[in-house]
Each structure stands twice: as structure tokens, then as C-alpha cells.
N, C-alpha and C. Protein backbone atom coordinates (compact mmCIF):
# COMPACT_ATOMS: atom_id res chain seq x y z
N UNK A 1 127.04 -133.15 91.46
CA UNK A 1 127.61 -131.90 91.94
C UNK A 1 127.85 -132.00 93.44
N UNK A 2 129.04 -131.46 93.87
CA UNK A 2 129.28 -131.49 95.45
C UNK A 2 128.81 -130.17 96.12
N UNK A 3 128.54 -130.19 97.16
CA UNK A 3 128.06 -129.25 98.11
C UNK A 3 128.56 -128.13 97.79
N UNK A 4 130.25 -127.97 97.51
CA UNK A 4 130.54 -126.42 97.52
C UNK A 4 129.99 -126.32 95.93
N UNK A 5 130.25 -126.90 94.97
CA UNK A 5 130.36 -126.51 93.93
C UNK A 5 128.87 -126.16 93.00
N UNK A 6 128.12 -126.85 94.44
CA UNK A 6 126.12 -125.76 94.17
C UNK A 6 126.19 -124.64 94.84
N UNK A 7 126.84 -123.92 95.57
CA UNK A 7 126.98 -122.95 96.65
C UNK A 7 127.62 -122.03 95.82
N UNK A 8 128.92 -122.64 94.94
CA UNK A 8 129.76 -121.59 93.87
C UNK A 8 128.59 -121.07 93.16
N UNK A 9 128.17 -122.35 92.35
CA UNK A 9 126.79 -121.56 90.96
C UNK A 9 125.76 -120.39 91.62
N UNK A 10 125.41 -120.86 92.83
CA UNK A 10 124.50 -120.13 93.50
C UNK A 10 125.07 -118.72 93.37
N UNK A 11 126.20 -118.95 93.96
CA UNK A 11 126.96 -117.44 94.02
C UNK A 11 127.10 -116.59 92.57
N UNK A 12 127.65 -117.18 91.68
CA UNK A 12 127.78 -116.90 90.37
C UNK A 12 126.96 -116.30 89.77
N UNK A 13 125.68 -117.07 89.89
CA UNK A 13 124.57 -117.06 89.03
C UNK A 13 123.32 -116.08 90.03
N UNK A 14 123.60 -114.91 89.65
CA UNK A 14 123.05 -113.50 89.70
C UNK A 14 122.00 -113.02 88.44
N UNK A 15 121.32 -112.41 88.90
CA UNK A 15 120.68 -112.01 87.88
C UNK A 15 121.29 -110.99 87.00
N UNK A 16 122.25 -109.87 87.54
CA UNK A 16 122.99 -108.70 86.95
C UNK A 16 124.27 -109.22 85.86
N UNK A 17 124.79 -110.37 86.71
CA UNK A 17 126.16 -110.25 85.63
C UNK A 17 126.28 -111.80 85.11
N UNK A 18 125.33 -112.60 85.59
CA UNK A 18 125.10 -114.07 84.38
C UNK A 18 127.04 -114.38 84.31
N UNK A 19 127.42 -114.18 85.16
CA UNK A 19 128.97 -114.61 85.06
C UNK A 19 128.79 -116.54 84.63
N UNK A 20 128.98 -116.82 83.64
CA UNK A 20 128.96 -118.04 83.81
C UNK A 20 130.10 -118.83 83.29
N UNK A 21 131.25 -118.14 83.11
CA UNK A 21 132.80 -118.80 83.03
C UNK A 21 133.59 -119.26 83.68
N UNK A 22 132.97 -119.36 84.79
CA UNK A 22 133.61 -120.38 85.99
C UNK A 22 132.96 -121.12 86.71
N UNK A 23 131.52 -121.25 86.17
CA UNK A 23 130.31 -121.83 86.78
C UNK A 23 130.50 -123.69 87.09
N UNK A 24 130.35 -124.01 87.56
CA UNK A 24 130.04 -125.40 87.42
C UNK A 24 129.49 -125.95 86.58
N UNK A 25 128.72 -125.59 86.38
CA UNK A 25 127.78 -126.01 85.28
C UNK A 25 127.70 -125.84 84.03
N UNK A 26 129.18 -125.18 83.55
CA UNK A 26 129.13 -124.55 82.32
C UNK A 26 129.26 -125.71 81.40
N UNK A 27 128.60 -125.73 80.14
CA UNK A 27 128.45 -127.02 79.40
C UNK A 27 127.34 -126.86 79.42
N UNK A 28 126.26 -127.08 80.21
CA UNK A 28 125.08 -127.35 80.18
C UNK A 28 124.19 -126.20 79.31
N UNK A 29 123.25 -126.67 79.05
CA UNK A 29 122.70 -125.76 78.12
C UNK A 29 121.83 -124.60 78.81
N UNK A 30 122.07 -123.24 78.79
CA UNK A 30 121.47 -122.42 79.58
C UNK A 30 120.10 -122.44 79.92
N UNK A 31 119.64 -122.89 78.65
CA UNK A 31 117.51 -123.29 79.12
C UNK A 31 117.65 -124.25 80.44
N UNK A 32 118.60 -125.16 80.43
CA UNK A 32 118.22 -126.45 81.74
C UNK A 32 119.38 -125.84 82.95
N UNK A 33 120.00 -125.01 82.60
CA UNK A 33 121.00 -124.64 83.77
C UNK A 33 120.31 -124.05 84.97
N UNK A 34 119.19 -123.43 84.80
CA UNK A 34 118.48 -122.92 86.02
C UNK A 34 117.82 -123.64 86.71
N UNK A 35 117.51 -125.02 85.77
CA UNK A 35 116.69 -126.37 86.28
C UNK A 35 117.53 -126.92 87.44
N UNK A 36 118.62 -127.29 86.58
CA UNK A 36 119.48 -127.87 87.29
C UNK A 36 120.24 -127.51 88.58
N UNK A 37 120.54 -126.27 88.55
CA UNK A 37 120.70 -125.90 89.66
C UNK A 37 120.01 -125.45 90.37
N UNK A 38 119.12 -125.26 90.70
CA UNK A 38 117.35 -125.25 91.18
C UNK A 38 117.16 -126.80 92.25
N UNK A 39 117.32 -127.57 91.41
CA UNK A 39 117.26 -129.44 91.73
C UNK A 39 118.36 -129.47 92.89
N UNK A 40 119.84 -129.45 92.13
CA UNK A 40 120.94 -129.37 93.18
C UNK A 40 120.58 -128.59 94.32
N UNK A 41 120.60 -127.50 94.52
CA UNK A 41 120.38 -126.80 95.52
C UNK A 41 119.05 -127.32 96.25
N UNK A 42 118.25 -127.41 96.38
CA UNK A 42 116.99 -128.28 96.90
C UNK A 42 117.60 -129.38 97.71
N UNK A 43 118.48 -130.49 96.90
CA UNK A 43 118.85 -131.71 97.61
C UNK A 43 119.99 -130.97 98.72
N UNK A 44 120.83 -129.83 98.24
CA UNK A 44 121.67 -129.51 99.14
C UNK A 44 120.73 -129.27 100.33
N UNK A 45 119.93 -128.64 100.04
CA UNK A 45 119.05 -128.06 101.36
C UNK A 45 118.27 -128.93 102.22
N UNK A 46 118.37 -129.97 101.63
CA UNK A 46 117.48 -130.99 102.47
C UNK A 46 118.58 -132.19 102.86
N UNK A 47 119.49 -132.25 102.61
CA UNK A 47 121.14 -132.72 103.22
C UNK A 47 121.24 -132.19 104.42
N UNK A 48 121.63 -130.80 104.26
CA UNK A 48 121.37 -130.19 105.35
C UNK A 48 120.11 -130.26 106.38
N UNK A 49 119.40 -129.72 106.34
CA UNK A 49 118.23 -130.19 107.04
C UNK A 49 117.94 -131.44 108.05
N UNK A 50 118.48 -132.25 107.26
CA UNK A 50 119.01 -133.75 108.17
C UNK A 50 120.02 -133.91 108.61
N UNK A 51 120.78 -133.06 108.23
CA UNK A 51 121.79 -133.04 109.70
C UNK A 51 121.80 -132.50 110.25
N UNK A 52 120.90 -130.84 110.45
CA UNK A 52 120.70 -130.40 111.41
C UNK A 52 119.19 -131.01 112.07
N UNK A 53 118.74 -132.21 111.90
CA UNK A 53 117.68 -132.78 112.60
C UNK A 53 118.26 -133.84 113.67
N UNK A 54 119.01 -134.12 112.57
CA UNK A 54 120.17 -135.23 113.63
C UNK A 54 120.92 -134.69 114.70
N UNK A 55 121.35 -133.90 114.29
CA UNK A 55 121.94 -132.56 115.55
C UNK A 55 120.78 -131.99 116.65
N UNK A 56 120.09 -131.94 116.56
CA UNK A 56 118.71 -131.31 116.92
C UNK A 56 118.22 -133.11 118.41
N UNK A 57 117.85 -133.88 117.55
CA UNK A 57 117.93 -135.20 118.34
C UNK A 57 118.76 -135.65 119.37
N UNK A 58 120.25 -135.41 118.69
CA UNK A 58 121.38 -135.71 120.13
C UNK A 58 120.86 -134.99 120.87
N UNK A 59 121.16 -133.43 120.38
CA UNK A 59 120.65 -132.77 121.85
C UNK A 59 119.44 -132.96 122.41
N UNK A 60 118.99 -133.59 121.83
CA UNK A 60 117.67 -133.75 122.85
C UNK A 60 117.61 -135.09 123.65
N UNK A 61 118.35 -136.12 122.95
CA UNK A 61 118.99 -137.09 123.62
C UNK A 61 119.87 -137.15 125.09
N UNK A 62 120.60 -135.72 125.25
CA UNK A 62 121.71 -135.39 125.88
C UNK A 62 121.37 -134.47 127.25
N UNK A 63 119.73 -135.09 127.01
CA UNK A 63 119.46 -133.85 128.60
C UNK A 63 119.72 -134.62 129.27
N UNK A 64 119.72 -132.99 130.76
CA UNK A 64 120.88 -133.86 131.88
C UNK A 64 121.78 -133.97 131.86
N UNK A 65 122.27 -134.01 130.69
CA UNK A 65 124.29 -134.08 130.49
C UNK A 65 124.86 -132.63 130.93
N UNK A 66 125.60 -132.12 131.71
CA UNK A 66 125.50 -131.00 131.87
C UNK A 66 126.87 -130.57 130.98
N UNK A 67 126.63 -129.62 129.76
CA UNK A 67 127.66 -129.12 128.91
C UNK A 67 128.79 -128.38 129.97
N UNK A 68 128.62 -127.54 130.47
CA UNK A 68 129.84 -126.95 131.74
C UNK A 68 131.03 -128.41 131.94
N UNK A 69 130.85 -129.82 132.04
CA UNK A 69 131.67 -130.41 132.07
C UNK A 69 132.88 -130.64 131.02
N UNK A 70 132.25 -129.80 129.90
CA UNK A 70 133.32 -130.17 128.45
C UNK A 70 133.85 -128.61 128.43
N UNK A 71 134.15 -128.01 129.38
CA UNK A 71 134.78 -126.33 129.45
C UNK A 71 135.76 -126.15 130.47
N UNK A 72 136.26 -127.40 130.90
CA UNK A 72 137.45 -127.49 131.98
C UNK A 72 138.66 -128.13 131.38
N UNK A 73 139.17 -127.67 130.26
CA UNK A 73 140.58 -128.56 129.65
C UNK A 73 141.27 -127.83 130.15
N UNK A 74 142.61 -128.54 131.11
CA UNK A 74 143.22 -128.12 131.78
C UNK A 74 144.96 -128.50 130.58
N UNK A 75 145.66 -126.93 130.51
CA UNK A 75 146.67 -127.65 129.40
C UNK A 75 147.92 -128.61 130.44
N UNK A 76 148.30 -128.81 129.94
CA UNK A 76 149.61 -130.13 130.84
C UNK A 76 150.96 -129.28 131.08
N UNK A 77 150.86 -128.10 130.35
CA UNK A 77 151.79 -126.94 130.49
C UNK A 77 151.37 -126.55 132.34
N UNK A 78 150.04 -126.74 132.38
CA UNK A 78 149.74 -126.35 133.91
C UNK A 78 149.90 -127.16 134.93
N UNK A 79 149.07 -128.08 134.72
CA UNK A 79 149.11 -129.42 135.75
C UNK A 79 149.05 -130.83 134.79
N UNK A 80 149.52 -131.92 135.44
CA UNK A 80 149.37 -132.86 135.13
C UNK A 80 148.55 -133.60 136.06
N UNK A 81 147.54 -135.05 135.63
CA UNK A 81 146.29 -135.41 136.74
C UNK A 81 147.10 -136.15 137.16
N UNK A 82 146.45 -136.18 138.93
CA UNK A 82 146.87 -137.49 139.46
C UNK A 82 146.61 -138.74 139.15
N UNK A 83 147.51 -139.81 140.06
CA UNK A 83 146.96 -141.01 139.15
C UNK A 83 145.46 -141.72 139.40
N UNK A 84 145.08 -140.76 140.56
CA UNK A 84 143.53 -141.44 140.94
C UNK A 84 143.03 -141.01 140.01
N UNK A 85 143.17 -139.83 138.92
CA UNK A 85 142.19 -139.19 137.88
C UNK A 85 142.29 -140.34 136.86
N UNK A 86 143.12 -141.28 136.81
CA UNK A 86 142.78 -141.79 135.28
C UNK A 86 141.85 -142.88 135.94
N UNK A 87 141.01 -142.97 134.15
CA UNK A 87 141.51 -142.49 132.90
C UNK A 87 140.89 -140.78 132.78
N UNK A 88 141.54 -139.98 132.00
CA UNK A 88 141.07 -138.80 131.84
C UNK A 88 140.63 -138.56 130.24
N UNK A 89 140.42 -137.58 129.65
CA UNK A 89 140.16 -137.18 128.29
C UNK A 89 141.13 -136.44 127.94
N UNK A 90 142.22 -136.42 126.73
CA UNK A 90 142.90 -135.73 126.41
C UNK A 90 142.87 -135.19 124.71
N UNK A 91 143.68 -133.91 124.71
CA UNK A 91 144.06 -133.53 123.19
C UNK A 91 145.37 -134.03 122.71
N UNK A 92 145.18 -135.16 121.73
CA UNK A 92 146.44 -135.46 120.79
C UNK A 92 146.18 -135.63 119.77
N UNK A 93 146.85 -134.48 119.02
CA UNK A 93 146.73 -134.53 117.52
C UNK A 93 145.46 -134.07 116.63
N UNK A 94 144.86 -132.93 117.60
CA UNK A 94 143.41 -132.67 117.37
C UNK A 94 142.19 -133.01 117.17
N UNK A 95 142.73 -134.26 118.13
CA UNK A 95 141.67 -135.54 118.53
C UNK A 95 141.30 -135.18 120.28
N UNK A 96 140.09 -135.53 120.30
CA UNK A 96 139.80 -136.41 121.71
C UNK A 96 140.09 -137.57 121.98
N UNK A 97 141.01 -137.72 123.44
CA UNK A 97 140.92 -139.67 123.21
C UNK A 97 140.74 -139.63 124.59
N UNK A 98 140.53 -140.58 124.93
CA UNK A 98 140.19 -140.68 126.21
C UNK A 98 141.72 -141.86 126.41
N UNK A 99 142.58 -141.31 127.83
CA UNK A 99 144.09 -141.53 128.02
C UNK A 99 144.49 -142.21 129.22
N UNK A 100 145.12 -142.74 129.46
CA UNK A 100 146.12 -143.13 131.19
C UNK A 100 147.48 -142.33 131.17
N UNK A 101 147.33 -141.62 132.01
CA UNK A 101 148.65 -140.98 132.33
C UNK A 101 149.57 -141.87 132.98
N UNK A 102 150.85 -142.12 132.68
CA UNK A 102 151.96 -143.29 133.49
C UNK A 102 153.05 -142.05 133.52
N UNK A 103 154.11 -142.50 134.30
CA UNK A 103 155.21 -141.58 134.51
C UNK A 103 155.78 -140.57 133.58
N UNK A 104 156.34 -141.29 131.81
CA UNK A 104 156.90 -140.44 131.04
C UNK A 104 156.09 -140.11 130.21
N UNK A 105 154.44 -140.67 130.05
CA UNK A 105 154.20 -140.65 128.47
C UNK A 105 152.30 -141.38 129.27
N UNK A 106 151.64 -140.83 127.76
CA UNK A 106 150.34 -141.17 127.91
C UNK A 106 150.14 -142.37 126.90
N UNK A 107 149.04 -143.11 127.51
CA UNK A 107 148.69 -144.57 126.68
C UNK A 107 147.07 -143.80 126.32
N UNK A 108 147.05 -143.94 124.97
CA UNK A 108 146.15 -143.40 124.35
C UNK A 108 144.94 -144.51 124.01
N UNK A 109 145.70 -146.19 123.73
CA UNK A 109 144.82 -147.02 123.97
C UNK A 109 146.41 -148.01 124.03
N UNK A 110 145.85 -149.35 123.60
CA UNK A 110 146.53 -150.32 124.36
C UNK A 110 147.81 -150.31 123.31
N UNK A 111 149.11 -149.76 123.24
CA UNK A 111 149.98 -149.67 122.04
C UNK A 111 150.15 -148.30 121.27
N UNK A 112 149.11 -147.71 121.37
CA UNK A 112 149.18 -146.39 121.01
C UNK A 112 149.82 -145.49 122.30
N UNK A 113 151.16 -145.06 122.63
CA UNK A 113 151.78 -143.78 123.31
C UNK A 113 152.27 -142.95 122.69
N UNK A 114 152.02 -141.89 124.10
CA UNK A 114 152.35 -140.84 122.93
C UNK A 114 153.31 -139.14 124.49
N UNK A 115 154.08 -138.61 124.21
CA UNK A 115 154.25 -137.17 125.23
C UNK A 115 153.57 -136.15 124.50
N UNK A 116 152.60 -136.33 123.63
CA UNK A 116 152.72 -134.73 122.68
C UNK A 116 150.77 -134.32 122.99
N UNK A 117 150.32 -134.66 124.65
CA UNK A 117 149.28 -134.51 124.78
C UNK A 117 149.53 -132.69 125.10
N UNK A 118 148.90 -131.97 124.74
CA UNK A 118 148.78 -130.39 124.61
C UNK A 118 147.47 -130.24 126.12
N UNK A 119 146.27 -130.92 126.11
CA UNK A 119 145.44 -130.47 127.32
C UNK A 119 144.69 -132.09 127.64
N UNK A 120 144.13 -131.86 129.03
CA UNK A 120 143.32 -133.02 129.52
C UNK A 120 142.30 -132.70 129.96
N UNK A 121 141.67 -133.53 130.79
CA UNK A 121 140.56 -133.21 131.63
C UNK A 121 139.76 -134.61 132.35
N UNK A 122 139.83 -134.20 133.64
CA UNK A 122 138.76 -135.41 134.43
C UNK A 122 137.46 -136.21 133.48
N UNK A 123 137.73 -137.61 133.52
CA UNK A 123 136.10 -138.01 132.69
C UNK A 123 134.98 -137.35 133.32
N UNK A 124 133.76 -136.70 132.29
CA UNK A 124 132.89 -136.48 132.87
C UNK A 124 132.10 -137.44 133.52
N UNK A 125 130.94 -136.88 134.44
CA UNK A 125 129.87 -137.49 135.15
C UNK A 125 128.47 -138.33 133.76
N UNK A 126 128.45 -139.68 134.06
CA UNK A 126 127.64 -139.59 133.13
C UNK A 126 125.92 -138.84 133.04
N UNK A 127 124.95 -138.99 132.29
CA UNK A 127 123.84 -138.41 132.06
C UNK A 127 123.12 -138.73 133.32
N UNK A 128 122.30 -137.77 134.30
CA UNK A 128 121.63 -138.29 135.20
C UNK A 128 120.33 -138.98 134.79
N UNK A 129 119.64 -139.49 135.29
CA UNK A 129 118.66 -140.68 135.06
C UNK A 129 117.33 -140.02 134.81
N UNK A 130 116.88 -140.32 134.27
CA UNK A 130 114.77 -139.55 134.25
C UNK A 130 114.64 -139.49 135.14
């Protein structure tokens, strides 16, 4: 079972209206259907759990990094960086890439160009030291 489709049963499976005609799980035999989705949901929850532990770690990895540096995207509609700023960080294609600005067009890496950067921003400062 995939993540949404223990989240659907969850939803479904009420005590008042036992809707179970669109359940995921329909097939299964109703004695083990509460098992089963009981089990699923558990592993969902502990999926989760580890990635919000892993999430939990970066940031704790990431002190000193000061977040205020990732809240300055400047769009290219405004300014464009000078050339002492590169390389800078840019948005193309609802990516981060980190870019060189040249006269007509940005080099996204070595072969990859592109004009359709939407915002940039100065590289940040890296993490200060213990």
C-alpha cells in the first residue's frame, strides 16, 4: 500500500458509515481489514518519523548557518548581478542551480544555458566554525 492510499482507508474507515466501496482495501476480508490497516498505518507513521528525524539532524547540523541568507532572491526583472557576484544561485525551471551570469544568457553548468532565469541571489556565506 502507498502512503496516500493508507491515509484514503484511514479516512474512509469511520466508525459511523463503514464506507468501504472505495476503500483500498476492499477485497480483503473485513475480520483482517482493521489488522491490516492498523499495520500499514504504523509503518506509515514510522516512515514519517524518520524523516522528520532526518530533518530534525540537518538542522541541527546547520547551526551557524544563518537562514536570513536564503530570503534575498532578487528577481532579474529588477537587477541583474555584477560580474564580481558570480557565481550566484539562481531559479530555472523550479530548480536551484547555482549559475555564471555572461552577457546574453546564464551557464547553469558547463553546456547547460539558459535566458529563462526568473530570480538570483549572491552565494551565501558558508557555516561559521565552532
Amino acid at each position: 500500500m502507498i502512503d496516500n492510499e493508507i491515509i484514503q482507508a484511514l479516512e474512509r474507515c469511520d466508525s459511523y458509515s463503514m464506507s468501504c466501496r472505495a476503500c483500498p482495501y476492499v477485497g480483503i476480508p473485513a475480520r483482517y481489514c482493521e489488522k491490516y490497516l492498523l499495520h500499514d498505518a504504523l509503518s506509515l507513521i514510522k516512515r514519517q518519523q524518520a524523516v522528520i528525524e532526518r530533518l530534525q539532524n540537518a538542522m541541527q547540523d546547520s547551526k551557524g548557518f544563518e537562514i536570513d541568507q536564503f530570503n534575498k532572491w532578487i528577481p532579474v526583472t529588477e537587477r541583474l548581478p555584477e560580474p564580481k557576484e558570480n557565481p550566484v544561485l539562481v531559479v530555472y525551471d523550479g530548480c536551484v542551480w547555482a549559475a555564471w551570469k555572461h552577457d546574453n544568457y546564464w551557464e547553469l553548468v558547463p553546456g547547460l544555458n539558459t535566458t529563462c532565469v526568473t530570480h538570483w541571489m549572491p552565494m551565501p556565506q558558508p557555516p561559521k566554525g565552532e
